[in-house]
N, C-alpha and C. Protein backbone atom coordinates (compact mmCIF):
# COMPACT_ATOMS: atom_id res chain seq x y z
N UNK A 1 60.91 99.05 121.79
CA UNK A 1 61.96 98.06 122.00
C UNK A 1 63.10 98.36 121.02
N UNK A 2 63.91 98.68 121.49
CA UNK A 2 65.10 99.03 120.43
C UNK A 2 65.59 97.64 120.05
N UNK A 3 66.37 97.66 118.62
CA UNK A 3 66.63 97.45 117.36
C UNK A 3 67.73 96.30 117.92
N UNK A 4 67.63 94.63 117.80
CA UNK A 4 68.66 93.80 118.25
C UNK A 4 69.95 94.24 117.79
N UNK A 5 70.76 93.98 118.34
CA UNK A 5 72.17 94.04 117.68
C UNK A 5 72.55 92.88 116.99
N UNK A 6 73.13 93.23 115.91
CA UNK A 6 73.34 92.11 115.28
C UNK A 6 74.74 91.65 115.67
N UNK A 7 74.69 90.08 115.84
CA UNK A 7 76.37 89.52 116.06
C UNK A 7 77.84 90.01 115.16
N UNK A 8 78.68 90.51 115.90
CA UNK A 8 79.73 90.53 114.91
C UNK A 8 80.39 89.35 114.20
N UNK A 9 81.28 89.47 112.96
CA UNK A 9 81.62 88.73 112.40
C UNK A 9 82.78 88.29 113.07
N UNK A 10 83.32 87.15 113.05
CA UNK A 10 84.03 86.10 113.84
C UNK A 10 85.66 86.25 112.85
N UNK A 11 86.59 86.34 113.40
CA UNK A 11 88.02 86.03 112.59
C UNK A 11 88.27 85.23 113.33
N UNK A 12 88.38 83.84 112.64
CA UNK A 12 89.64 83.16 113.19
C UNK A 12 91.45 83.36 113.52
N UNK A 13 91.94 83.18 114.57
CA UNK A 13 93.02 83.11 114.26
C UNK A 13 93.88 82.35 115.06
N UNK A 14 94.87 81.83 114.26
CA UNK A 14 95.74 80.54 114.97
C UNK A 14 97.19 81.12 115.05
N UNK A 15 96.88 80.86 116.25
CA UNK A 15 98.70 80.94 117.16
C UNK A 15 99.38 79.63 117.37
N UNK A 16 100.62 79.95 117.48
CA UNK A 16 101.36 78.80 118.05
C UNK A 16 102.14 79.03 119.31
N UNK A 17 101.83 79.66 120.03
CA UNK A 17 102.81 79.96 121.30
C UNK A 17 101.69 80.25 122.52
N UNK A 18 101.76 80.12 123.53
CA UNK A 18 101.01 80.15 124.61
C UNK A 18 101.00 81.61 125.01
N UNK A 19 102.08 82.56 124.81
CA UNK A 19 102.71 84.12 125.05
C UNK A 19 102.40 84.54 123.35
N UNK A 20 102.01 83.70 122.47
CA UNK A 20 102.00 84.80 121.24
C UNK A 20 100.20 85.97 121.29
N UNK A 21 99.92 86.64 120.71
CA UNK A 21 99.30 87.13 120.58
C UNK A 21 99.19 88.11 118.86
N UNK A 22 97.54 88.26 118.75
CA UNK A 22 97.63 88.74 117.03
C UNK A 22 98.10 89.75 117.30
N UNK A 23 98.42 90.33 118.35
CA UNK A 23 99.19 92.26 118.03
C UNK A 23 98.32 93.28 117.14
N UNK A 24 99.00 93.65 116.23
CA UNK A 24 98.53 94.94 116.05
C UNK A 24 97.14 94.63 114.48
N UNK A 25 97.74 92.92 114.04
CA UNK A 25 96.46 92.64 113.12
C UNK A 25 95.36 92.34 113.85
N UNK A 26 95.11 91.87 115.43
CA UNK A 26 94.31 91.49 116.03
C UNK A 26 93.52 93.52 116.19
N UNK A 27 94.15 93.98 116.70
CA UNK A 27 93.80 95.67 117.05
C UNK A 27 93.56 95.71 115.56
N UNK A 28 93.85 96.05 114.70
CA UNK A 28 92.62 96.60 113.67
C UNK A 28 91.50 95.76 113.35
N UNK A 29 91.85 94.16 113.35
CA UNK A 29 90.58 93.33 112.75
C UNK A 29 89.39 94.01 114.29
N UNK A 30 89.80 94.17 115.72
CA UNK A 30 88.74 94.86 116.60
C UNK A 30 87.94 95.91 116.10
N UNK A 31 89.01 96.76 115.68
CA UNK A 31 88.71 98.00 115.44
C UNK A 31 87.54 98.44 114.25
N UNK A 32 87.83 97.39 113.11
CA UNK A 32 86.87 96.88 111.91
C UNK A 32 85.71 96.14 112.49
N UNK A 33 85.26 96.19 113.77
CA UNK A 33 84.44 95.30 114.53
C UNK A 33 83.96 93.93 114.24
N UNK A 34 85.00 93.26 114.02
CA UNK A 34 85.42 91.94 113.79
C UNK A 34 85.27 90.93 115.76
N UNK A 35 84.99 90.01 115.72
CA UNK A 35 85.55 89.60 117.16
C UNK A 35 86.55 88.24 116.57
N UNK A 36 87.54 87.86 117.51
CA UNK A 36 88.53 87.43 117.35
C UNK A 36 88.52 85.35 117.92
N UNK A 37 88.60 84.64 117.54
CA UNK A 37 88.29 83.21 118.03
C UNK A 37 89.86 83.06 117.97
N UNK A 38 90.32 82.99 118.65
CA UNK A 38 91.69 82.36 118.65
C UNK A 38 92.06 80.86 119.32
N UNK A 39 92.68 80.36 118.12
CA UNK A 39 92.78 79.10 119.16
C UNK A 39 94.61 78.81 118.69
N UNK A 40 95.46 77.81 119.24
CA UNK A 40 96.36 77.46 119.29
C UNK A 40 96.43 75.71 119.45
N UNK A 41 96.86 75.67 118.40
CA UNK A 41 97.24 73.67 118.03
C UNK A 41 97.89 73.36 119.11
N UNK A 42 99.26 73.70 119.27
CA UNK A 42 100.59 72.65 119.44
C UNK A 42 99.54 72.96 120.94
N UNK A 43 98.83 73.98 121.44
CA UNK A 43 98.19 73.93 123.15
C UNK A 43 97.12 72.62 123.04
N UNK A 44 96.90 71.96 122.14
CA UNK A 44 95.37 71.44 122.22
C UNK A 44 93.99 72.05 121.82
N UNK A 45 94.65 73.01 121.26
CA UNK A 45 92.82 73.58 120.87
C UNK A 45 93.20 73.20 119.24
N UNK A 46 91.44 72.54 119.14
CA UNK A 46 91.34 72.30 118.05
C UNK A 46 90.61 73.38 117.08
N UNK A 47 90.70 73.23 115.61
CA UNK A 47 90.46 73.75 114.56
C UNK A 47 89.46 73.76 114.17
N UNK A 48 88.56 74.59 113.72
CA UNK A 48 87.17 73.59 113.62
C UNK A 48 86.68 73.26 111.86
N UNK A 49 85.87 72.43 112.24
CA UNK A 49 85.71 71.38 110.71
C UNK A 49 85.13 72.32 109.56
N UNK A 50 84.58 73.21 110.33
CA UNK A 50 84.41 74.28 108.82
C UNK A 50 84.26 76.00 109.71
N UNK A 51 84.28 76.49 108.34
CA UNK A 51 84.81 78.04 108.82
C UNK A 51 83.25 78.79 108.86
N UNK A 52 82.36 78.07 108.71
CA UNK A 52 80.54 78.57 108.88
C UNK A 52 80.88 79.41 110.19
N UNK A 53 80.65 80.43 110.48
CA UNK A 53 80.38 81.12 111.33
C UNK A 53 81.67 82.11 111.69
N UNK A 54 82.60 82.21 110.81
CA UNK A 54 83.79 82.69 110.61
C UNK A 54 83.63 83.55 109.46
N UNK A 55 83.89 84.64 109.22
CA UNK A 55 84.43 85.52 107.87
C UNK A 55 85.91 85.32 107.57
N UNK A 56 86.56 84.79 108.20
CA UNK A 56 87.82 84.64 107.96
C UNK A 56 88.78 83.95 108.70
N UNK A 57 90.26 83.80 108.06
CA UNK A 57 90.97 83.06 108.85
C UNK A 57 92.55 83.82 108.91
N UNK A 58 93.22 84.09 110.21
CA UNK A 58 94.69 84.17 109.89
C UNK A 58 95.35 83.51 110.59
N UNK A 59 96.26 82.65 109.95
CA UNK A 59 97.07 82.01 110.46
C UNK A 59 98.87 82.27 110.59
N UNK A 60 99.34 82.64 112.13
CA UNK A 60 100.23 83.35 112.04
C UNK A 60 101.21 82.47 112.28
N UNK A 61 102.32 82.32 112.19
CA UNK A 61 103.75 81.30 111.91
C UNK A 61 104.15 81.47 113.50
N UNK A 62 105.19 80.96 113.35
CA UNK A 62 106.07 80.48 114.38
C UNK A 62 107.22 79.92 114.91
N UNK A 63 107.79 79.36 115.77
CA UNK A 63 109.21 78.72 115.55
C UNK A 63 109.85 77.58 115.04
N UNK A 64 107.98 76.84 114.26
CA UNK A 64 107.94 75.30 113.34
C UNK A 64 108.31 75.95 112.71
N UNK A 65 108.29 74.53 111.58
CA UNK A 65 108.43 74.71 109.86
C UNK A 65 106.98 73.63 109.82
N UNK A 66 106.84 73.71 108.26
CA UNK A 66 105.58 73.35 107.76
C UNK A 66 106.44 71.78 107.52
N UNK A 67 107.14 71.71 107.38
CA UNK A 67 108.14 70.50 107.46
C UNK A 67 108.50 70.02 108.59
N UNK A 68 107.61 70.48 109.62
CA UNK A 68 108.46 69.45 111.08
C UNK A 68 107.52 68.88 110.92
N UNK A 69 107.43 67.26 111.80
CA UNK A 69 107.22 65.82 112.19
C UNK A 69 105.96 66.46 113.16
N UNK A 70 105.81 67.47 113.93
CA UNK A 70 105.06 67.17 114.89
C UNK A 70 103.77 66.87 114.42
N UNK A 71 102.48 66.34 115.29
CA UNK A 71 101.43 65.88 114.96
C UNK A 71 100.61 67.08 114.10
N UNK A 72 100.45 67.97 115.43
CA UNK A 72 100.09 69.42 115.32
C UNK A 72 100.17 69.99 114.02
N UNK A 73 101.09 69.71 112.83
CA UNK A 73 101.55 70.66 112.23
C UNK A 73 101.48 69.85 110.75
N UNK A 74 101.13 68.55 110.79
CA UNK A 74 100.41 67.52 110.14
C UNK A 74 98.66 68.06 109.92
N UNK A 75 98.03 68.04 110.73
CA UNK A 75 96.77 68.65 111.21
C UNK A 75 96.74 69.97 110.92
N UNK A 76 97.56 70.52 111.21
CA UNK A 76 97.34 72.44 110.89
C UNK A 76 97.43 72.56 109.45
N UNK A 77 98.44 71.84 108.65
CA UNK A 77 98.60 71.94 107.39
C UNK A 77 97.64 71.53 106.52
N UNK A 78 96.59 69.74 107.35
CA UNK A 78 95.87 69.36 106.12
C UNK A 78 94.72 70.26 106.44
N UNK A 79 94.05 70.58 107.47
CA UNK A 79 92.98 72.03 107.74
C UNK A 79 92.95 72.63 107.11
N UNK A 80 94.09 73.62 106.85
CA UNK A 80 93.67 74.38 105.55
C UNK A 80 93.63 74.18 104.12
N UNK A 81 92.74 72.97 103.71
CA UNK A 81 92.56 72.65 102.71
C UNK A 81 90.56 73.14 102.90
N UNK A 82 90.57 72.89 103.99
CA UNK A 82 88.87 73.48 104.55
C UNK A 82 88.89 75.20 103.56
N UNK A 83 89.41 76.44 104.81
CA UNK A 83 89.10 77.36 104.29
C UNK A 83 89.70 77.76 102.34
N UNK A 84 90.30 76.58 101.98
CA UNK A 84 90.95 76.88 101.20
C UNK A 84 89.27 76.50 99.74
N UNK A 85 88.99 75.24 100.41
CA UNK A 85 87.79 74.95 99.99
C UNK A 85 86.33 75.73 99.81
N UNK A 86 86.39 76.33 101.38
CA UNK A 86 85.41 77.26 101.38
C UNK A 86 85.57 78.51 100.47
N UNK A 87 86.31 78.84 100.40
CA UNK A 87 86.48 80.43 99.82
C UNK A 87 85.41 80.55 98.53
């Protein structure tokens, strides 16, 4: 019986655009055989409450500021007090 494979390690990463994509950090974190969880706020996907099952997190910008009003960006900001915690 050959040898299970073991799960790859998980990167988070957060978009803000429905058309954005990680590009060329998403292609090497693959390539480092990483798999990729992407989710996007301002779409409704949520963040999750801890980074257990994640090696990491990148969070890529966008056409907010960390200073706009929206809900989304209230929430995206106090979240990373999580991985900031975890580390």
């Amino acid at each position: 019986m050959p040898p299970r494979a073991r799960p790859r390690p998980k990167i988070l990463i957060v978009l803000h655009q429905e058309t954005s994509s990680p590009g060329r950090v998403g292609h090497m974190l693959l390539e480092e055989g990483f798999d990729l969880d992407i989710r996007r706020p301002p779409l409704g996907d949520e963040l999750p409450c801890t980074l257990d099952g994640h090696a990491g997190a990148v969070v890529f910008g966008g056409p907010m500021s960390a200073n706009d009003e929206d809900e989304f960006v209230r929430r995206e900001t106090d979240w990373l007090q999580i991985p900031l915690k975890e580390n």
